[in-house]
Protein backbone atom coordinates (compact mmCIF):
# COMPACT_ATOMS: atom_id res chain seq x y z
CA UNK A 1 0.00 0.00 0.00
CA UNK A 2 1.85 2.65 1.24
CA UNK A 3 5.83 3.12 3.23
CA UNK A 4 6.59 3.25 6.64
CA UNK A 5 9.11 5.15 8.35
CA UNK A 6 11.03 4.46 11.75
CA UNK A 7 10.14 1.41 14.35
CA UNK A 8 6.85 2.65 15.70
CA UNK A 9 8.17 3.43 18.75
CA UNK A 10 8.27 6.96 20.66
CA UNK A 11 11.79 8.76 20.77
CA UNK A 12 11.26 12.28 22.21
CA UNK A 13 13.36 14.79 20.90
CA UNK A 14 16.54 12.59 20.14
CA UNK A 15 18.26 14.66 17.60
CA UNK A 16 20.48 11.14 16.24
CA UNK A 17 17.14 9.63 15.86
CA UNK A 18 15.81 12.46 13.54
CA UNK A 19 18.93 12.55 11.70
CA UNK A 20 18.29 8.55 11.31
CA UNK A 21 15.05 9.01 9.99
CA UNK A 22 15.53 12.10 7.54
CA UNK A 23 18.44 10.05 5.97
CA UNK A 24 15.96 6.78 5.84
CA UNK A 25 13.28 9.22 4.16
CA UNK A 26 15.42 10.76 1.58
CA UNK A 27 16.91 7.37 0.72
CA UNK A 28 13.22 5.86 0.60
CA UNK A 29 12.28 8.59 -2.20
CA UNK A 30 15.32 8.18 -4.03
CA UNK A 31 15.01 4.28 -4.07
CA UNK A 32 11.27 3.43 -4.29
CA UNK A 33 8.89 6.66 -4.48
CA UNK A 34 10.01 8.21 -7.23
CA UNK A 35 11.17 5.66 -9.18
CA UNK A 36 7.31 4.12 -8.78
CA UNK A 37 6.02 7.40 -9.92
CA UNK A 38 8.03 8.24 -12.51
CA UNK A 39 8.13 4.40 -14.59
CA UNK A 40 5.57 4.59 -17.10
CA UNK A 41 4.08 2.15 -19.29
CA UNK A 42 4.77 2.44 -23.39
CA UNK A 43 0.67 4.98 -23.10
CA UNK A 44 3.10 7.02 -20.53
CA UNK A 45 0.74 5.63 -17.66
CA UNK A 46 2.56 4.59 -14.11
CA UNK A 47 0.93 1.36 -13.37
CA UNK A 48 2.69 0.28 -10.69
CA UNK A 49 1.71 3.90 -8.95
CA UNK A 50 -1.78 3.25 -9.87
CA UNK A 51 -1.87 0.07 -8.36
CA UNK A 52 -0.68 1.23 -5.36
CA UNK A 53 -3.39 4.55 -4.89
CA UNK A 54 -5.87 2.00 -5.81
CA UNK A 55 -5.09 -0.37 -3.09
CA UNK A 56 -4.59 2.52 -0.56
CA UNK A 57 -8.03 3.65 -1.28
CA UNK A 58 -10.16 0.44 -1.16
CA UNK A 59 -8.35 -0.18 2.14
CA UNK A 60 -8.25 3.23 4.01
CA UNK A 61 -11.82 4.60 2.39
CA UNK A 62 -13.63 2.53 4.66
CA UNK A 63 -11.78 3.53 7.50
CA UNK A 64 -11.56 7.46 7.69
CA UNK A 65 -14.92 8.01 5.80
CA UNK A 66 -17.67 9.98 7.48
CA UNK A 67 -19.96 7.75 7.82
CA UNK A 68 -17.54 5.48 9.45
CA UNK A 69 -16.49 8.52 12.47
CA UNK A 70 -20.17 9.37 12.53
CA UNK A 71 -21.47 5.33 13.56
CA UNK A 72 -18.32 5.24 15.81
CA UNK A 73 -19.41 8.29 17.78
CA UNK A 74 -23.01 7.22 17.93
CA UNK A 75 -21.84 3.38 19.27
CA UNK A 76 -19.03 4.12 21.11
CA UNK A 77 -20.24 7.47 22.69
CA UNK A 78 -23.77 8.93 22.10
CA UNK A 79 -25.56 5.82 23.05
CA UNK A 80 -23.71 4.74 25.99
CA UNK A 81 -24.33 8.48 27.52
CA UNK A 82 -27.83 8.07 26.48
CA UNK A 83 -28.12 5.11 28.48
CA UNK A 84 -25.96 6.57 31.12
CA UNK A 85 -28.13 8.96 31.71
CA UNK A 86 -31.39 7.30 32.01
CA UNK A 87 -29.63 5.19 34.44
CA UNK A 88 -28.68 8.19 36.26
CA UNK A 89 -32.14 9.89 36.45
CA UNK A 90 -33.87 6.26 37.27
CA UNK A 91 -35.63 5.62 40.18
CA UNK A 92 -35.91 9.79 41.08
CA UNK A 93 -32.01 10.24 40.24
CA UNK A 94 -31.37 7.27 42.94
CA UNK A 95 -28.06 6.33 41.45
CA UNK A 96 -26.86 10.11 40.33
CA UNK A 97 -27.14 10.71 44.17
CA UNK A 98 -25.07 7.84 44.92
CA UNK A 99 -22.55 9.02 42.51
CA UNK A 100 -22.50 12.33 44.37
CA UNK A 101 -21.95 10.83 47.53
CA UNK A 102 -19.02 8.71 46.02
CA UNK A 103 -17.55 11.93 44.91
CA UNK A 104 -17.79 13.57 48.16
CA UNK A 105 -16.27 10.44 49.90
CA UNK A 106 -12.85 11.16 47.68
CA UNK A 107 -12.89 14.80 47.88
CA UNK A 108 -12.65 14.08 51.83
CA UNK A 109 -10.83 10.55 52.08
CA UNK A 110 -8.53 10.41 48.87
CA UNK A 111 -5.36 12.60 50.28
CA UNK A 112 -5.15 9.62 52.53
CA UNK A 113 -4.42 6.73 50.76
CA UNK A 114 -1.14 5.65 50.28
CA UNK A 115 0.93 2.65 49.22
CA UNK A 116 2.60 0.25 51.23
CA UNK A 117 4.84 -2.71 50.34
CA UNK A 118 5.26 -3.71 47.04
CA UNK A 119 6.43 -6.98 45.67
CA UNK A 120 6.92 -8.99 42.15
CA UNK A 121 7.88 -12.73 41.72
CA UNK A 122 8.53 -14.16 38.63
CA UNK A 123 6.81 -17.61 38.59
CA UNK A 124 5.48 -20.03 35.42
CA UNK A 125 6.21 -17.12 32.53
CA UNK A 126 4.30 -14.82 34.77
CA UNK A 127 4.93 -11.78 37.31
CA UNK A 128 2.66 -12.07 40.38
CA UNK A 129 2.51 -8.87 42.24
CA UNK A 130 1.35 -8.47 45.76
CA UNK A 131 0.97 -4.49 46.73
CA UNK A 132 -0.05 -2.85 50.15
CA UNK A 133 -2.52 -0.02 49.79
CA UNK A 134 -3.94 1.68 52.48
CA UNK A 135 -7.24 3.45 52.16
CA UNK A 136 -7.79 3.99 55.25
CA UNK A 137 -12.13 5.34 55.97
CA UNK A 138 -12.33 4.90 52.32
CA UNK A 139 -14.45 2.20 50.96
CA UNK A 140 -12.40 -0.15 48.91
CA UNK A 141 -15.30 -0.45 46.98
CA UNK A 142 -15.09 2.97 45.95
CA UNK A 143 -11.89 2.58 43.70
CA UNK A 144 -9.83 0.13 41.63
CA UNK A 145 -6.41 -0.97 42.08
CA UNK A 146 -4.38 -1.73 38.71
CA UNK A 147 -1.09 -2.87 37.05
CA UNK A 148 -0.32 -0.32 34.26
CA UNK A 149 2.91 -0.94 31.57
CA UNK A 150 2.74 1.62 28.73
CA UNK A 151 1.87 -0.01 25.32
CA UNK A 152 4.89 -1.15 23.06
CA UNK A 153 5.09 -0.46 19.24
CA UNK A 154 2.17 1.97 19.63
CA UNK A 155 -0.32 -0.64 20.88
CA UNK A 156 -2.63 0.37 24.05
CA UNK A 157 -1.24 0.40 27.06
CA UNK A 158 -2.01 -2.95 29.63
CA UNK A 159 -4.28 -2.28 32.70
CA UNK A 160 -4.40 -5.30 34.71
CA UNK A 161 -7.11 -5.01 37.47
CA UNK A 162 -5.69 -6.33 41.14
CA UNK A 163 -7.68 -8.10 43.20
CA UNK A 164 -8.27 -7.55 47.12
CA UNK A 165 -6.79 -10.60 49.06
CA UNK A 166 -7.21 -9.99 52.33
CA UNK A 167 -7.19 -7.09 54.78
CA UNK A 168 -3.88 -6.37 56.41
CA UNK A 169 -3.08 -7.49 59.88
CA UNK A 170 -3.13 -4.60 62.11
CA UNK A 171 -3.48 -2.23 59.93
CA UNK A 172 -7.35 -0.89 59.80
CA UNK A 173 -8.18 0.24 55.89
CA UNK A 174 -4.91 -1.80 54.55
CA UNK A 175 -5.57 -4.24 52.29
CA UNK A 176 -3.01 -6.88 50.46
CA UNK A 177 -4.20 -6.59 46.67
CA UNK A 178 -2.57 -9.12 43.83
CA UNK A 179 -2.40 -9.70 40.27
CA UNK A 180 -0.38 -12.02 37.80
CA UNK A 181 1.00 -10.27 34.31
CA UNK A 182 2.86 -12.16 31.25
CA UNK A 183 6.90 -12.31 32.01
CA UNK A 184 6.79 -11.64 28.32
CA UNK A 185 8.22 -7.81 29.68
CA UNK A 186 10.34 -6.99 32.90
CA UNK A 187 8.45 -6.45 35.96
CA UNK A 188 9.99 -2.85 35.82
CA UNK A 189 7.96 -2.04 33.16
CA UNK A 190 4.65 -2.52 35.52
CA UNK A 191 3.33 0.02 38.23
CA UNK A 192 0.77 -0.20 40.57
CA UNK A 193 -1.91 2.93 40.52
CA UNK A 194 -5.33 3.37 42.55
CA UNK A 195 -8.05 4.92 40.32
CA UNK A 196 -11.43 5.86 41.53
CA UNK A 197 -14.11 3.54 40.63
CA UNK A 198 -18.29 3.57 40.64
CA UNK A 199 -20.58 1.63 37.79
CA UNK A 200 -21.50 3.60 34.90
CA UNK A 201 -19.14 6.15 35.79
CA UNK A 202 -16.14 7.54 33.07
CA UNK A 203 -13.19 7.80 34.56
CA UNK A 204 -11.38 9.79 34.09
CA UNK A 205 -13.54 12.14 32.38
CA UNK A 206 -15.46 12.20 35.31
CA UNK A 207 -13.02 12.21 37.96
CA UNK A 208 -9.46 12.01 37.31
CA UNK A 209 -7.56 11.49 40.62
CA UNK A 210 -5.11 9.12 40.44
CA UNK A 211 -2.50 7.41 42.90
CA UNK A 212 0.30 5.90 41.45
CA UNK A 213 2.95 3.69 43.19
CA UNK A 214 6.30 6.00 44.18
């Protein structure tokens, strides 16, 4: 279809890697691009360029068209908020006033909850994690605990949901949470974060605190 440039990855503002991949681009045009362009057939018509637009278009049409941004939004976003919000107003706005008094429970309790002990053990090609949070008068119910690794060669990033164990042993709102991941990557690559966390809720467009392991 088309050429690619680079390895997909992310490399800041690395000036050797620019210079890498301005060299690669010029020697790209000179090699392929507009050699493609510029063979023609014995009619004077580039065939091979042709070809290539054509195939480019079939497959990438379908994919940034209008229509196809317009039935995303309306699955992936106006519906559910439609639904949200009948949810929301059910029952005389039963569950919006739950929400609020979610919200109101983290405005108050979140500045409290920390991390404890952390620890990762590599066994059967995976990395089990056992982490210490302590959330003190705040109901564990009222957040999630998660394994996050950012995603590699531009894929989405992993979020591995812990579970709660057990509560710790003297220690009132501590709780022992744990969670296996694939030794495919380092254990370094993985850190533990505490989100907030309430059905039908969008986080974190709706409430973006966050607690991440130090």
């Amino acid at each position: 279809m088309g050429w690619a440039l680079g390895d997909g990855r992310e490399h800041g503002d690395d000036p050797a890697w620019d210079a890498a991949e301005a060299g690669a681009l010029y020697d790209l045009l000179e090699r392929e691009v507009i050699p493609e362009f510029y063979r023609r057939d014995a009619s004077g018509i580039p065939t091979a360029w042709i070809r290539r637009m054509r195939a480019s278009m079939a497959e990438l049409t379908p994919r940034f068209s209008a229509s196809r941004t317009v039935r995303e939004y309306t699955e992936q976003h106006y519906l559910p908020a439609a639904t949200a919000y009948h949810l929301r107003i059910a029952n005389q706005g039963a569950m919006g006033r739950q929400m609020v008094d979610w919200q109101h429970s983290l405005e108050q309790k979140w500045a409290t909850v920390r991390f404890g002990e952390v620890k990762a053990e590599t066994r059967c090609e995976q990395h089990v994690f056992e982490v210490q949070v302590h959330l003190n008068d705040l109901d564990p119910k009222a957040v999630q605990v998660e394994l996050y690794a950012d995603g590699v060669m531009g894929g989405a990033p992993v979020r591995q949901e812990m579970k709660r164990v057990r509560q710790l042993s003297g220690a009132p709102g501590g709780y022992l949470y744990s969670a296996a991941v694939s030794a495919a990557r380092p254990p370094s690559d993985y850190t533990a974060r505490v989100i907030p966390h309430f059905d039908g809720v969008a986080v974190p467009l709706e409430d973006a605190r966050i607690l991440w392991q130090p």
